[in-house]
Protein backbone atom coordinates (compact mmCIF):
# COMPACT_ATOMS: atom_id res chain seq x y z
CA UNK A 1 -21.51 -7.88 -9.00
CA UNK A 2 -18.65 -6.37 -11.00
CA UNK A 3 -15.39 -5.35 -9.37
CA UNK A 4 -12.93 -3.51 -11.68
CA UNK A 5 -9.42 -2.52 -9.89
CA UNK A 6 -7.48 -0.19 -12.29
CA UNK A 7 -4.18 0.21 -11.87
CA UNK A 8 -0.74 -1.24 -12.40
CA UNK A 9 0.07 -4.45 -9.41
CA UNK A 10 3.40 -2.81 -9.29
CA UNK A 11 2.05 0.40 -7.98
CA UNK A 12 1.59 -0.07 -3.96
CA UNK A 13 -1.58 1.67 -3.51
CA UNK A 14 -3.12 -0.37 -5.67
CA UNK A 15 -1.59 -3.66 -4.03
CA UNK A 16 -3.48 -2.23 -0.89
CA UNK A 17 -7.00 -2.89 -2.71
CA UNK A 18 -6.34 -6.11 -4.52
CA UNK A 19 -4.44 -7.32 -1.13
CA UNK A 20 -7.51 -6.37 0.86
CA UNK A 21 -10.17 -8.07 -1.79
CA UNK A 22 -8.15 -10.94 -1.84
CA UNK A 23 -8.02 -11.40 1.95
CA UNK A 24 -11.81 -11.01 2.47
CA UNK A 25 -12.10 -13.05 -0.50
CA UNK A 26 -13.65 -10.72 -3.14
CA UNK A 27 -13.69 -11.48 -6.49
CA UNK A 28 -12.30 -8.81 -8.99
CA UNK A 29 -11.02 -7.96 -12.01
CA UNK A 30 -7.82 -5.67 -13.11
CA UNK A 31 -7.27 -3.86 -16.05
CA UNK A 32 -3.58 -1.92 -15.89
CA UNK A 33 -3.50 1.51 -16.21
CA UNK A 34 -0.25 3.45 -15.63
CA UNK A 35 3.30 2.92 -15.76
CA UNK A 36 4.35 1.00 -18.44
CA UNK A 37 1.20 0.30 -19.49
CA UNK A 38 -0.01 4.53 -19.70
CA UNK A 39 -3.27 5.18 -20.18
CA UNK A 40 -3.71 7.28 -17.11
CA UNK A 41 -4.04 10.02 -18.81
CA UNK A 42 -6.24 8.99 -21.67
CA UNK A 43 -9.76 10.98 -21.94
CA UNK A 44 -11.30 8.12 -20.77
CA UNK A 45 -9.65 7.67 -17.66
CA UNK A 46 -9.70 10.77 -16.92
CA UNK A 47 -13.47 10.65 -16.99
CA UNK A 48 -13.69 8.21 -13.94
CA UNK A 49 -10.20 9.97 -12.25
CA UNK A 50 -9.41 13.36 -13.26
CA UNK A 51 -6.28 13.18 -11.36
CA UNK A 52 -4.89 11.03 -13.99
CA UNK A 53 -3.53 8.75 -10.61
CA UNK A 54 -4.17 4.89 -9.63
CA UNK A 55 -6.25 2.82 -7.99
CA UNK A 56 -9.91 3.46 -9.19
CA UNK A 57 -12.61 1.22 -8.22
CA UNK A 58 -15.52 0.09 -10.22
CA UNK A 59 -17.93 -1.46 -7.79
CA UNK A 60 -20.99 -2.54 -9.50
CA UNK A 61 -20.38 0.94 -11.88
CA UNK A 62 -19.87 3.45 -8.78
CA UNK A 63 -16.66 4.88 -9.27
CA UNK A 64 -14.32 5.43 -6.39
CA UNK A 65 -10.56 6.86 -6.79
CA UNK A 66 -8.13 7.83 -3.72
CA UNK A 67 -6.68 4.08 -2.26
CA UNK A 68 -7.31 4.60 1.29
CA UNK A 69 -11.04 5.61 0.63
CA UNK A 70 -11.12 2.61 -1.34
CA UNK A 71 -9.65 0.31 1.45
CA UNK A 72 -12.50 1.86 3.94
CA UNK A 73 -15.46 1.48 0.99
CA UNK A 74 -14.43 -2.45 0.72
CA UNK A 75 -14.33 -2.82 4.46
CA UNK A 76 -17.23 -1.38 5.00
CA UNK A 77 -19.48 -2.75 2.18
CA UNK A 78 -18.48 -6.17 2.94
CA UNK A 79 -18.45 -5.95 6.90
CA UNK A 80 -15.07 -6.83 6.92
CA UNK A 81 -12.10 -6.07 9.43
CA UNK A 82 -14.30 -3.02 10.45
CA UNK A 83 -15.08 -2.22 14.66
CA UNK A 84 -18.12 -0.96 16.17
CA UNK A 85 -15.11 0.48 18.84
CA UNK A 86 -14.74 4.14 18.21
CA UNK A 87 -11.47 4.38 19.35
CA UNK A 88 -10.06 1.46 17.64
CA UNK A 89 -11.23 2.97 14.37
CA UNK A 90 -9.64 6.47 14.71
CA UNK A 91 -6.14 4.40 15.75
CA UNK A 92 -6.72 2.55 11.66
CA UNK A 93 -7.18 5.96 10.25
CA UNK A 94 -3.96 7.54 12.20
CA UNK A 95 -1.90 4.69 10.95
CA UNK A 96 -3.48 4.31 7.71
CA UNK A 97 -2.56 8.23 7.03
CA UNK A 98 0.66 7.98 8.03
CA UNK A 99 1.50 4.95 5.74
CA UNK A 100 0.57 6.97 3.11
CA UNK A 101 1.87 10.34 4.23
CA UNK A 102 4.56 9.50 6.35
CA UNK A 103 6.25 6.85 5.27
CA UNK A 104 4.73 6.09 1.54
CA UNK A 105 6.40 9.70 0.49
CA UNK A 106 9.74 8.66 1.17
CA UNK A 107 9.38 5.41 -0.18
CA UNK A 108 8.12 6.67 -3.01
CA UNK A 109 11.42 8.89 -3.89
CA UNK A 110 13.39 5.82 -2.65
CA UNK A 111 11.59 3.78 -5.73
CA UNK A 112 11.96 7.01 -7.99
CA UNK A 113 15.81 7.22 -7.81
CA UNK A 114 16.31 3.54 -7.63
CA UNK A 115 13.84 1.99 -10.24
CA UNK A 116 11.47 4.28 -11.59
CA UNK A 117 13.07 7.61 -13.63
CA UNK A 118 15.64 7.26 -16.22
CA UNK A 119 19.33 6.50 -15.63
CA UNK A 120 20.15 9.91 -15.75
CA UNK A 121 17.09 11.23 -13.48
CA UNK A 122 17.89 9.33 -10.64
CA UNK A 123 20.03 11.35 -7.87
CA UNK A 124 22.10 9.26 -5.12
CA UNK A 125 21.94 12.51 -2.90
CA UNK A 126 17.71 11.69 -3.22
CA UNK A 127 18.37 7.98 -2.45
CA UNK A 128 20.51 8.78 0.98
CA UNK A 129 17.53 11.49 1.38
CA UNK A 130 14.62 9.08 1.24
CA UNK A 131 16.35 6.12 3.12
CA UNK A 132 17.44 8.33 6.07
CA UNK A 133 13.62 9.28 6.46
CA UNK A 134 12.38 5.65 5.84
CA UNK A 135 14.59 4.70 8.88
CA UNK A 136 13.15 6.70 11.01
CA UNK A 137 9.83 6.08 10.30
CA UNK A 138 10.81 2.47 10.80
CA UNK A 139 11.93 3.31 14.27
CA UNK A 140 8.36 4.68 15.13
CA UNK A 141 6.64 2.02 13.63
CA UNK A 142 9.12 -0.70 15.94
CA UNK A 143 8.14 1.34 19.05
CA UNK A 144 4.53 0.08 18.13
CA UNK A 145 5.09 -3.04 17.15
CA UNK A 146 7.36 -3.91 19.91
CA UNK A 147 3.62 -3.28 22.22
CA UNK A 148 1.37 -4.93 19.83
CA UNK A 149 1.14 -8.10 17.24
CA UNK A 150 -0.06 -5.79 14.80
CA UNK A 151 -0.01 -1.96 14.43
CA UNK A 152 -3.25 -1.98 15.69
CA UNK A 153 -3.73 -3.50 18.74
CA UNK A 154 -3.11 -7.88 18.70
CA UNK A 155 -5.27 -8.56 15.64
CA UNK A 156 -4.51 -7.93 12.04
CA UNK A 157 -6.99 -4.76 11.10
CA UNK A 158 -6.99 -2.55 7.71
CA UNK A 159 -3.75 -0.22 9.07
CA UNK A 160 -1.87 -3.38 8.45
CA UNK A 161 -2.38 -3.19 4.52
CA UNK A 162 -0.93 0.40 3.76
CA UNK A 163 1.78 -0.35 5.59
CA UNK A 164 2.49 -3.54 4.90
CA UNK A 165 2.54 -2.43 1.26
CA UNK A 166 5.51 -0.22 2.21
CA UNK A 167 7.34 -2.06 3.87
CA UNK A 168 7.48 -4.48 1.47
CA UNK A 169 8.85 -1.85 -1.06
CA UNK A 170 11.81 -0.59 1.62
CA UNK A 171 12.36 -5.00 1.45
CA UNK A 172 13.03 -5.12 -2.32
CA UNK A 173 15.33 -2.30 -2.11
CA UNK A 174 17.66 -3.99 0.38
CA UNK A 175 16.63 -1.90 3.63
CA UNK A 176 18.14 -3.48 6.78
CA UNK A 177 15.62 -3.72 9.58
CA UNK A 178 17.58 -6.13 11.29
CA UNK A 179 17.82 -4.22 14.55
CA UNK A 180 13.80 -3.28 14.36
CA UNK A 181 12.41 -6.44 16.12
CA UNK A 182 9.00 -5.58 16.27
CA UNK A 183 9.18 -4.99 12.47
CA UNK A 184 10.52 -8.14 12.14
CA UNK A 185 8.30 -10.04 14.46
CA UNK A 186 5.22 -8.64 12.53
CA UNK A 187 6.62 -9.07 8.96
CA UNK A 188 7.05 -12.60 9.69
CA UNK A 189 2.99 -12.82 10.56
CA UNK A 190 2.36 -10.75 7.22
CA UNK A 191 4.20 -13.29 5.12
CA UNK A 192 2.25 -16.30 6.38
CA UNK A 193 -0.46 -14.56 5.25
CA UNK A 194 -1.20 -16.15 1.25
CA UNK A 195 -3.24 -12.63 0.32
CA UNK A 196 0.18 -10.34 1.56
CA UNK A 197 2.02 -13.02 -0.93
CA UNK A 198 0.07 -12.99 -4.00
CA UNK A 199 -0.72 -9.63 -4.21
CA UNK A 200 2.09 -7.52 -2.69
CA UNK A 201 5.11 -10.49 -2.45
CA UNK A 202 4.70 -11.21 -6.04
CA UNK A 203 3.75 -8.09 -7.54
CA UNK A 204 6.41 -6.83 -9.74
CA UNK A 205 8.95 -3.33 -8.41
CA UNK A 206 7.82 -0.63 -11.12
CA UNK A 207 7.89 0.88 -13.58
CA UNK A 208 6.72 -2.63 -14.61
């Protein structure tokens, strides 16, 4: 079986897919797309995403864009980290939406006005902007973690990949979450984790 991941490994919501096929132990294959390498745009791309946007999946030639869809497809297909427990589900898909919503947006204009745009595109006022908002989304995310191991619940489950992803973007740009213990306490689980290392520790901050 065939498993194409396009996208850039700098881009975080494609670090959520290869981080989750590399946990479960999935072999795949990457081709970049976007960034520095383009091509997102390109008529053939735009074929399997007409959003022009990364991660698409290729599994076994069905195409699948939109990351967190593409966390739940894996999961599911391959019976792994998924619940038969209702409740435990819905609590994923809160916290996997507001990774992505919540606090992915802000991190996102955090990596815009410190890495990504042009020298003179980037706006200090933006930076100030984004990490006031990324610190309190870190204070809501303690309050969990200060009740459970993981964000859901004591056992590492598929919420703990979008955010995880973030959180290791606010750590390359120097965020203190020194006074967030249950941050802390959790990060420390995430890096003993070899999949969180290889494909979101050692990924590379973009545009590259």
């Amino acid at each position: 079986m065939a498993i194409i991941i396009y996208g850039r490994r700098s881009s975080a919501n494609v670090q959520k897919v290869i981080w989750l096929c590399t946990e479960a132990g999935i072999l795949f294959e990457t081709i970049d797309v976007g960034g520095k390498y383009e091509g997102n745009k390109a008529e053939k791309f735009l074929t399997i995403n007409p959003n022009g946007k990364v991660p698409v999946l290729d599994y076994n030639n069905f195409i699948l864009y939109e990351s967190n869809a593409i966390l739940k497809f894996i999961s599911e297909k391959n019976k792994f980290l998924t619940s038969k427990n209702t409740k435990h589900n819905a609590l994923v898909n809160q916290w996997i939406d507001w990774a992505s919503f919540a606090f992915g947006v802000p991190c996102q204009l955090l990596t815009a006005h410190m890495a990504h745009l042009p020298l003179d595109k980037r706006d200090p006022n933006k930076v100030i902007e984004a990490k006031d908002i990324i610190n309190e989304m870190l204070k809501i995310l303690d309050q969990q973690l200060c009740k459970t191991d993981y964000v859901v619940g004591d056992d590492f489950s598929l919420a703990d990949i979008p955010v995880g992803c973030w959180f290791n973007r606010c750590r390359n740009f120097e965020i203190d979450m020194s006074s967030f213990k249950g941050v802390t306490n959790w990060a420390k689980k995430l890096y003993e984790r070899k999949a969180f290392q290889s494909a979101v520790v050692a990924a590379p901050i973009p545009p590259n």
